[in-house]
Protein backbone atom coordinates (compact mmCIF):
# COMPACT_ATOMS: atom_id res chain seq x y z
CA UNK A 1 -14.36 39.25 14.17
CA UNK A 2 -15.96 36.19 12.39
CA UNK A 3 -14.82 37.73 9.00
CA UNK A 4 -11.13 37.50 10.84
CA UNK A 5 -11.52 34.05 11.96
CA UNK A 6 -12.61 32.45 8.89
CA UNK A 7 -10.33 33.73 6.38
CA UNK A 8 -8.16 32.40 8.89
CA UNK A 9 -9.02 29.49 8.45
CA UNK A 10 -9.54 29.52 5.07
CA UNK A 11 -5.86 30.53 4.93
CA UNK A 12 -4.73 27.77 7.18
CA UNK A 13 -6.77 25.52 4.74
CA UNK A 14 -4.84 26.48 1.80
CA UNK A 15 -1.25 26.52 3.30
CA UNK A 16 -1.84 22.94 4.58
CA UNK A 17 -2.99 21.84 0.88
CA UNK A 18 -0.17 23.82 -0.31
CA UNK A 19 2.42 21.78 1.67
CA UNK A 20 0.58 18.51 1.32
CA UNK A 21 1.30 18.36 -2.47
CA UNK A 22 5.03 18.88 -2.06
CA UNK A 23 5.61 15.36 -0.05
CA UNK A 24 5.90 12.81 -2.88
CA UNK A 25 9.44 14.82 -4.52
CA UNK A 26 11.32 13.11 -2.23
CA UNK A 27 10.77 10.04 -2.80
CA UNK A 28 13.17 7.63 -3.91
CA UNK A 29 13.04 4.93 -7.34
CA UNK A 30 13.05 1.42 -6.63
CA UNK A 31 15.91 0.66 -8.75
CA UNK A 32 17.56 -2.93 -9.16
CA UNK A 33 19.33 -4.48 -5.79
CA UNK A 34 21.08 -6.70 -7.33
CA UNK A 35 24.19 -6.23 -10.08
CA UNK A 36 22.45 -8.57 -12.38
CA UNK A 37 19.61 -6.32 -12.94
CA UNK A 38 17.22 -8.28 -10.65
CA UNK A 39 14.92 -6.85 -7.81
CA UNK A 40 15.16 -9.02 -4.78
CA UNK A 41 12.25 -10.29 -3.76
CA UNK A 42 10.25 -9.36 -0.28
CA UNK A 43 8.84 -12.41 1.42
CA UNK A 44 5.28 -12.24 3.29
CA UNK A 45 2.84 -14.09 4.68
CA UNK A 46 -0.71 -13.62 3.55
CA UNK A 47 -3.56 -15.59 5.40
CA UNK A 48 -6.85 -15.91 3.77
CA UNK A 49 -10.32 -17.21 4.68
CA UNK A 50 -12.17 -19.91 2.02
CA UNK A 51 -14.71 -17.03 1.53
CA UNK A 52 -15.17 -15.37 -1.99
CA UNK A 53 -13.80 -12.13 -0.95
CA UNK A 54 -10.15 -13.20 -0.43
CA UNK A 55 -9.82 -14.43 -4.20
CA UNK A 56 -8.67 -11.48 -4.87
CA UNK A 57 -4.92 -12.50 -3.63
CA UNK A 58 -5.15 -15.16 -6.42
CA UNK A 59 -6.07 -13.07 -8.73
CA UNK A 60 -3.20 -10.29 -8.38
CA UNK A 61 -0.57 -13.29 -7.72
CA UNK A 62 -1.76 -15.00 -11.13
CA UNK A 63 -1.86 -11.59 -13.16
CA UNK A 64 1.90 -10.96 -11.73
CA UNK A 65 1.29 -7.75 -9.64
CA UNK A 66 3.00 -9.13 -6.60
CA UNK A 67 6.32 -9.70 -9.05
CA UNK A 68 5.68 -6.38 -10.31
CA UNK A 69 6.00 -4.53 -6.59
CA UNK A 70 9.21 -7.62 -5.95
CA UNK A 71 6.99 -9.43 -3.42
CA UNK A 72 7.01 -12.50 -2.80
CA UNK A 73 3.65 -14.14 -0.63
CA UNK A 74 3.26 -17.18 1.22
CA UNK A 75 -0.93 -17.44 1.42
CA UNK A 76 -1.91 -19.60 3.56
CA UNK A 77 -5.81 -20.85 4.92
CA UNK A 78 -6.45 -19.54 8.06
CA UNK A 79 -8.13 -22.42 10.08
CA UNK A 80 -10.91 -21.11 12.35
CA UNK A 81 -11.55 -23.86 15.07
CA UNK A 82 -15.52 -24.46 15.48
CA UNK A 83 -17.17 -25.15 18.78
CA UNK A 84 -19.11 -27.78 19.48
């Protein structure tokens, strides 16, 4: 009975594997939205704190990842208020 139950489960293992990798052939190209050949741009807001961990939005806007992806970000400093 436990022999039963875990090929099983081995099998159900597999299958789901199996099925995960065939997700991604759908997917479509991001191909140009305009006629003149040029992506149109996605506008966000990003809000960052004046800590050294949220450089990193600086850093991918100056290397030109977020023109890569067409996004366009607003960052802006989040103000935290502090109590007195």
């Amino acid at each position: 009975m436990k022999k039963r139950i875990s090929i099983s489960i081995v099998l159900l293992l597999v299958a789901s594997m199996i099925l995960s990798g065939c997700g991604g052939q759908g997917a479509q190209k991001a191909g140009p939205a305009n006629p003149d050949g040029k992506k149109e741009l996605k506008k966000f807001n990003i809000g960052y704190l004046a800590s050294p961990g949220h450089v990193l939005y600086f850093v991918a806007k100056e290397k030109g990842y977020f023109e890569e992806e067409a996004w366009m970000p607003n960052c802006f400093c989040l103000r935290i208020p502090v109590k007195a």
